[in-house]
Protein backbone atom coordinates (compact mmCIF):
# COMPACT_ATOMS: atom_id res chain seq x y z
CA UNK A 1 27.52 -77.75 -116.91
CA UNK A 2 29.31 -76.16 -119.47
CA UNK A 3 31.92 -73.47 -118.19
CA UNK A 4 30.32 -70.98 -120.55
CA UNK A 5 26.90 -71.24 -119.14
CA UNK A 6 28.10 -70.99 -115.48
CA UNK A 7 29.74 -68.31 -115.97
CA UNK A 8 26.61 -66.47 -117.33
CA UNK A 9 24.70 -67.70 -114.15
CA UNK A 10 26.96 -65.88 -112.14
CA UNK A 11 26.56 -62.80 -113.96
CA UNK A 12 23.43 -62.85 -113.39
CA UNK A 13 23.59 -63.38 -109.80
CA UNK A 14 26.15 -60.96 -109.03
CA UNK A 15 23.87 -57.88 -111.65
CA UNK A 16 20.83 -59.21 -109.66
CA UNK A 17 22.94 -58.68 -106.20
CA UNK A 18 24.80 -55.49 -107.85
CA UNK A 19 21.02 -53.79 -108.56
CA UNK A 20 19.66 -54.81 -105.48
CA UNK A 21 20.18 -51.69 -103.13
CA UNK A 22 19.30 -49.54 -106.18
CA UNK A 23 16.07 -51.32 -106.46
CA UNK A 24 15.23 -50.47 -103.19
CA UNK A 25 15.82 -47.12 -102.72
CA UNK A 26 13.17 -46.47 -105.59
CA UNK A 27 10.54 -44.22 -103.87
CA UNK A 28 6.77 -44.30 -105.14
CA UNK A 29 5.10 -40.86 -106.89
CA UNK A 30 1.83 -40.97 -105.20
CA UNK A 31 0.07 -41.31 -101.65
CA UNK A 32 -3.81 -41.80 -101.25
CA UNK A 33 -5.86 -42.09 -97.31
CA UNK A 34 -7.86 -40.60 -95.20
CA UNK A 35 -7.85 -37.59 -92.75
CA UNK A 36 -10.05 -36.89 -89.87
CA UNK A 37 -9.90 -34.06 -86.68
CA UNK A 38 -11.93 -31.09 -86.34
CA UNK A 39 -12.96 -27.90 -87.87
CA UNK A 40 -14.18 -24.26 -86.59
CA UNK A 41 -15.55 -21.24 -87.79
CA UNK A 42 -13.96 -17.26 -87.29
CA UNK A 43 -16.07 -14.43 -88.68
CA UNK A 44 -18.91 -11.88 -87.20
CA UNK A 45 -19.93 -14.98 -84.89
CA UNK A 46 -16.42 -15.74 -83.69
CA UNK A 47 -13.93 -12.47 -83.91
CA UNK A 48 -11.19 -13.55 -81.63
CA UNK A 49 -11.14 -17.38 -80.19
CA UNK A 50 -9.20 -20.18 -82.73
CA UNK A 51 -10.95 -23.47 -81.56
CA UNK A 52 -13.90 -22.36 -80.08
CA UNK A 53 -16.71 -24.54 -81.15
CA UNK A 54 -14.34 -27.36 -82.75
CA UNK A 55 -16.21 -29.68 -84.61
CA UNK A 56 -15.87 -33.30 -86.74
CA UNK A 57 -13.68 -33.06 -90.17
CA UNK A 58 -13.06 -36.02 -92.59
CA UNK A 59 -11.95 -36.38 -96.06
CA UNK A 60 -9.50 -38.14 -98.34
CA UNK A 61 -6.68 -36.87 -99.74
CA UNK A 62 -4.26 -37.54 -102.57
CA UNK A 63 -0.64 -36.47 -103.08
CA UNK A 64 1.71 -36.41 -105.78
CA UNK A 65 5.27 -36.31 -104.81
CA UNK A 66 7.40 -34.77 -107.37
CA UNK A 67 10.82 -34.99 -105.19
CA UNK A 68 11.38 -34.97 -101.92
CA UNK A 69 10.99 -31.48 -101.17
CA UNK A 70 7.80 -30.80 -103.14
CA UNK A 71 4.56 -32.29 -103.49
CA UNK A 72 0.84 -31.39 -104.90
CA UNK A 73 -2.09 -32.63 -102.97
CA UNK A 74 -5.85 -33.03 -103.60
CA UNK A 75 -8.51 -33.40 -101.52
CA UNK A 76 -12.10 -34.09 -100.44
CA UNK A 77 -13.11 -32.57 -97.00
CA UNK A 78 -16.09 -32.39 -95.37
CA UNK A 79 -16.59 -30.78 -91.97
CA UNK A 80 -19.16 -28.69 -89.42
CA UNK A 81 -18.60 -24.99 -88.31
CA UNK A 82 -21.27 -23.22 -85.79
CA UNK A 83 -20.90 -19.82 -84.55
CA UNK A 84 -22.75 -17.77 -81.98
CA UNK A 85 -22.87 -13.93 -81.45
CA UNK A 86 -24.03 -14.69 -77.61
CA UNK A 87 -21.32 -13.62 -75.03
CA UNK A 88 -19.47 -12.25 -77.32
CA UNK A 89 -17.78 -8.61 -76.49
CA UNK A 90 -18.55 -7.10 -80.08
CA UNK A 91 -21.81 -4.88 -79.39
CA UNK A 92 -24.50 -5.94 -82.61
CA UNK A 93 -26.91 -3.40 -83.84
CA UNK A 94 -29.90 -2.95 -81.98
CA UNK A 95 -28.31 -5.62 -79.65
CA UNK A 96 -29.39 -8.41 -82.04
CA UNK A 97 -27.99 -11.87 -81.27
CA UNK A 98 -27.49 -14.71 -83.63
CA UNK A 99 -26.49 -17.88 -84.24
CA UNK A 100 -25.92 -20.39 -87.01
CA UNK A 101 -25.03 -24.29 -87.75
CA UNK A 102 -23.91 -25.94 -90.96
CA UNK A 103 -21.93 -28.47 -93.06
CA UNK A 104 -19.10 -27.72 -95.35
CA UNK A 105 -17.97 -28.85 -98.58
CA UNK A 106 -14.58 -28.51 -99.94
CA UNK A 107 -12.62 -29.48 -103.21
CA UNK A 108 -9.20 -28.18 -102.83
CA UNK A 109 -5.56 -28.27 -104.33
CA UNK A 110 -2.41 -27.59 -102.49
CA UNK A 111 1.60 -27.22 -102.85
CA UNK A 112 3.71 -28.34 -100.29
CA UNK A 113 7.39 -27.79 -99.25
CA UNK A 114 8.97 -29.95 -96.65
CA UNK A 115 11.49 -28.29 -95.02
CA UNK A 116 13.24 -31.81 -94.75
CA UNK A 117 14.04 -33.99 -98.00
CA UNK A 118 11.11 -36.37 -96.77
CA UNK A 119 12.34 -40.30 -97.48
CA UNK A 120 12.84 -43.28 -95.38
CA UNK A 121 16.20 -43.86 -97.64
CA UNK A 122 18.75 -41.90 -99.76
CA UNK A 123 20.76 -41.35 -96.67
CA UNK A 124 23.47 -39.46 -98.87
CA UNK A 125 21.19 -36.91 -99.35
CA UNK A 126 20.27 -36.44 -95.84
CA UNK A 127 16.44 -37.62 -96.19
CA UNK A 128 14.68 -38.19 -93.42
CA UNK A 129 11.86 -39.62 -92.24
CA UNK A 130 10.55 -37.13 -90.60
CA UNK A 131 9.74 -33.46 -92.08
CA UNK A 132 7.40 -29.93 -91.32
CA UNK A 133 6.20 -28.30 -94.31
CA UNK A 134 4.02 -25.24 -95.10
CA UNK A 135 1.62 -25.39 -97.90
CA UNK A 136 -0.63 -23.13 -99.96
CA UNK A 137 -3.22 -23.56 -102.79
CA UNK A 138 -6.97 -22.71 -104.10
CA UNK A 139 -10.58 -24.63 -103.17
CA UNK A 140 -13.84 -24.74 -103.79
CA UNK A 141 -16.55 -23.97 -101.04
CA UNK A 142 -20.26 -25.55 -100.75
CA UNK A 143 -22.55 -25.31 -97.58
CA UNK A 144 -25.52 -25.78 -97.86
CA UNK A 145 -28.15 -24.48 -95.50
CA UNK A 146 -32.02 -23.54 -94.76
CA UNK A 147 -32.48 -21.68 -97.51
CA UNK A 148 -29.22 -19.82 -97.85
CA UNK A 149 -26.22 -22.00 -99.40
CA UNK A 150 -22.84 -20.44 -99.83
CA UNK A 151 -20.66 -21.33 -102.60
CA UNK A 152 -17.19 -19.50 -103.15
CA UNK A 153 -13.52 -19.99 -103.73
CA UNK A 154 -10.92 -20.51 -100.55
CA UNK A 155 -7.56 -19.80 -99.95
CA UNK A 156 -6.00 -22.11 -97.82
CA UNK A 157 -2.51 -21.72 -96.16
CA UNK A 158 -1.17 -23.87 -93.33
CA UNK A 159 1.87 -25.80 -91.81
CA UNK A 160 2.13 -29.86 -91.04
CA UNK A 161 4.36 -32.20 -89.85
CA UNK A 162 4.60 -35.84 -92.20
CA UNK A 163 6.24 -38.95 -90.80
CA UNK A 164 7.12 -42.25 -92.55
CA UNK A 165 6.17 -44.66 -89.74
CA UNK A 166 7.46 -47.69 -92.41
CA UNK A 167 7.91 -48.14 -96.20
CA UNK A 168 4.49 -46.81 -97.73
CA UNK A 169 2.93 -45.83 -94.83
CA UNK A 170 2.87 -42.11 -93.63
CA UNK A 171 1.63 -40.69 -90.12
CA UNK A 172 0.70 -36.85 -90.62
CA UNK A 173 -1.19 -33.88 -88.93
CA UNK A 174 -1.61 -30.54 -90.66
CA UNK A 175 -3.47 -27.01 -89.80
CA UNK A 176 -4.64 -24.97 -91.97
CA UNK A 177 -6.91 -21.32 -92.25
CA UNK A 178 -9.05 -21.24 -95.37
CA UNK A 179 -9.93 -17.24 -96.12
CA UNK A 180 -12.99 -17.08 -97.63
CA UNK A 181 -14.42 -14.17 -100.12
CA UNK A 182 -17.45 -13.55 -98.56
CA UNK A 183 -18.84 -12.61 -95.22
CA UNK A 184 -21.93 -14.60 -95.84
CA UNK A 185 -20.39 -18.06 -94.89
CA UNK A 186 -22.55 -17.86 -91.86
CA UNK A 187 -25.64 -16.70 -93.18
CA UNK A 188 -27.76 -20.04 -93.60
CA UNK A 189 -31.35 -18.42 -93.15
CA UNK A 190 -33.03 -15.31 -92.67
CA UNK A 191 -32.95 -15.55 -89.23
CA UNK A 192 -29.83 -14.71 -88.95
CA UNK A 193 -28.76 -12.20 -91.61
CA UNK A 194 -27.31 -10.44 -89.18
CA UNK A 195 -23.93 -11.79 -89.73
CA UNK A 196 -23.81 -10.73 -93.43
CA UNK A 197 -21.78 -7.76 -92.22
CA UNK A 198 -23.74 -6.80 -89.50
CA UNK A 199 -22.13 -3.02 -89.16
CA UNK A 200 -22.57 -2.41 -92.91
CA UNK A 201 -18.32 -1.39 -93.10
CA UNK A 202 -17.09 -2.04 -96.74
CA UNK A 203 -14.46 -4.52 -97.17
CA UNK A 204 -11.92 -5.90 -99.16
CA UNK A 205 -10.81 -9.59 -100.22
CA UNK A 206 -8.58 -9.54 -96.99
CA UNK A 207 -11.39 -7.36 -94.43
CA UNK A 208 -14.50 -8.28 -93.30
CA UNK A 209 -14.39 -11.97 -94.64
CA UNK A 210 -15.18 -15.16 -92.80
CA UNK A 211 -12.96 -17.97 -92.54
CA UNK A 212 -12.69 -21.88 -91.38
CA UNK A 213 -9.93 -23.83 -90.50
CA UNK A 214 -9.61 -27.65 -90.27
CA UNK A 215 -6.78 -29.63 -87.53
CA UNK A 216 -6.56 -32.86 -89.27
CA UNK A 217 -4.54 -35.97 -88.35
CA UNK A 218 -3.67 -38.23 -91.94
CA UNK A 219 -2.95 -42.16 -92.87
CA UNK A 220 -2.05 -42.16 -96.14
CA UNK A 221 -0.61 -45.14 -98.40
CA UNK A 222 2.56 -44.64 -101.10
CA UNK A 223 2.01 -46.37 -104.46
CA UNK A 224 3.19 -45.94 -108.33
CA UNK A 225 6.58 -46.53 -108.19
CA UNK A 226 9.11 -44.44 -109.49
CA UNK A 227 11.30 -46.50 -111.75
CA UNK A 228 15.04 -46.19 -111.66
CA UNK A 229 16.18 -46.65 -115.55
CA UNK A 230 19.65 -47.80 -114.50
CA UNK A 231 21.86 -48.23 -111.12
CA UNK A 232 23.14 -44.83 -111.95
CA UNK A 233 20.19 -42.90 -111.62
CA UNK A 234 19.28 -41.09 -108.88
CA UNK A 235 15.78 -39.27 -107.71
CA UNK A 236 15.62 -35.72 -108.46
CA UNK A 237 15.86 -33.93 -105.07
């Protein structure tokens, strides 16, 4: 072998070798899986008790990670909420009790921040595989019922806790409240009207609204990966 072409094999070797830990520190822009927990229901039929009633939630959920403090998600829940005005405190007009049942509906976008820069690598930057965050965002409603189906806009807010249990695979659990603009959410018939602001007080978006909230436990899968244009590069934290 000629000395000029074994010295361009070992060029090689030693870029390949030389690029190797920068290879593998690339992280990947998206995560898609599933979620699944419970969901419940506080309005006229439930003033005062988070987790009364708790029923199934699923959904899928998508997440774009721009660094590793922020991320967007998507997702696709569904979930039952029933309420029940029997043994409550609150005294109802004319002593009327009600009750309702229904499925839920939502479309929904959210911003996260993890408190942590969230990565199984980039130890110079103090990543870790662990991280809480807090998030916020807009959604869509639907639930339909016997004759009376709600539709309306939600504002979710909530904190969660992510872990990277190995490369591409992340462990998470999240609550959050989603405020509704209408006190109709438990309203699915005429039999129970009732709750459509059963004292007849005028509210605001913030008073006399109903709300659900969803405790969900997540498996989600990293893919798209980020490319690294040289060994200098570095992801934007």
């Amino acid at each position: 072998m000629a000395p000029a072409s074994f010295r361009h094999i070992v060029w090689l070797i030693g870029l390949f070798i030389g690029s190797y830990p920068a290879l593998k520190a690339q992280e990947y822009k998206f995560e898609a899986g599933g979620m699944a927990g419970g969901s419940f229901y506080m309005g006229d039929a439930n003033k005062n008790a988070p987790f009364r009633n708790l029923n199934p939630a699923a959904g899928a959920v998508f997440r774009y990670n721009a660094n590793l403090r922020w991320a967007f998600k998507a997702d696709l829940m569904w979930g039952q909420v029933t309420g029940t005005t029997i043994g409550q405190e609150n005294v109802f007009p004319a002593n009327v009790q009600a009750s309702f049942s229904r499925n839920l509906l939502e479309l929904g976008a959210q911003m996260e921040f993890n408190f942590f820069p969230y990565s199984d690598k980039f130890a110079y930057a103090n990543a870790m595989r662990f991280t809480p965050y807090v998030l916020m965002g807009l959604g869509m409603t639907v639930a339909p019922g016997n004759g009376r189906t709600f539709a309306g806009l939600n504002l979710p807010v909530g904190v969660g806790v992510k872990y990277k249990i190995k490369q591409r695979i992340n462990l998470g659990c999240e609550f959050a409240v989603h405020k509704l603009f209408g006190d109709d959410f438990d309203v699915t018939d005429e039999s129970n009207t009732l709750l459509d602001n059963p004292y007849q007080v005028s509210g605001s978006v913030l008073k006399n609204k109903d709300w659900y909230s969803f405790l969900l436990l997540s498996v989600t899968w990293d893919f798209g990966l980020r490319c690294s244009q040289c060994n200098n590069s570095r992801l934007d934290l």
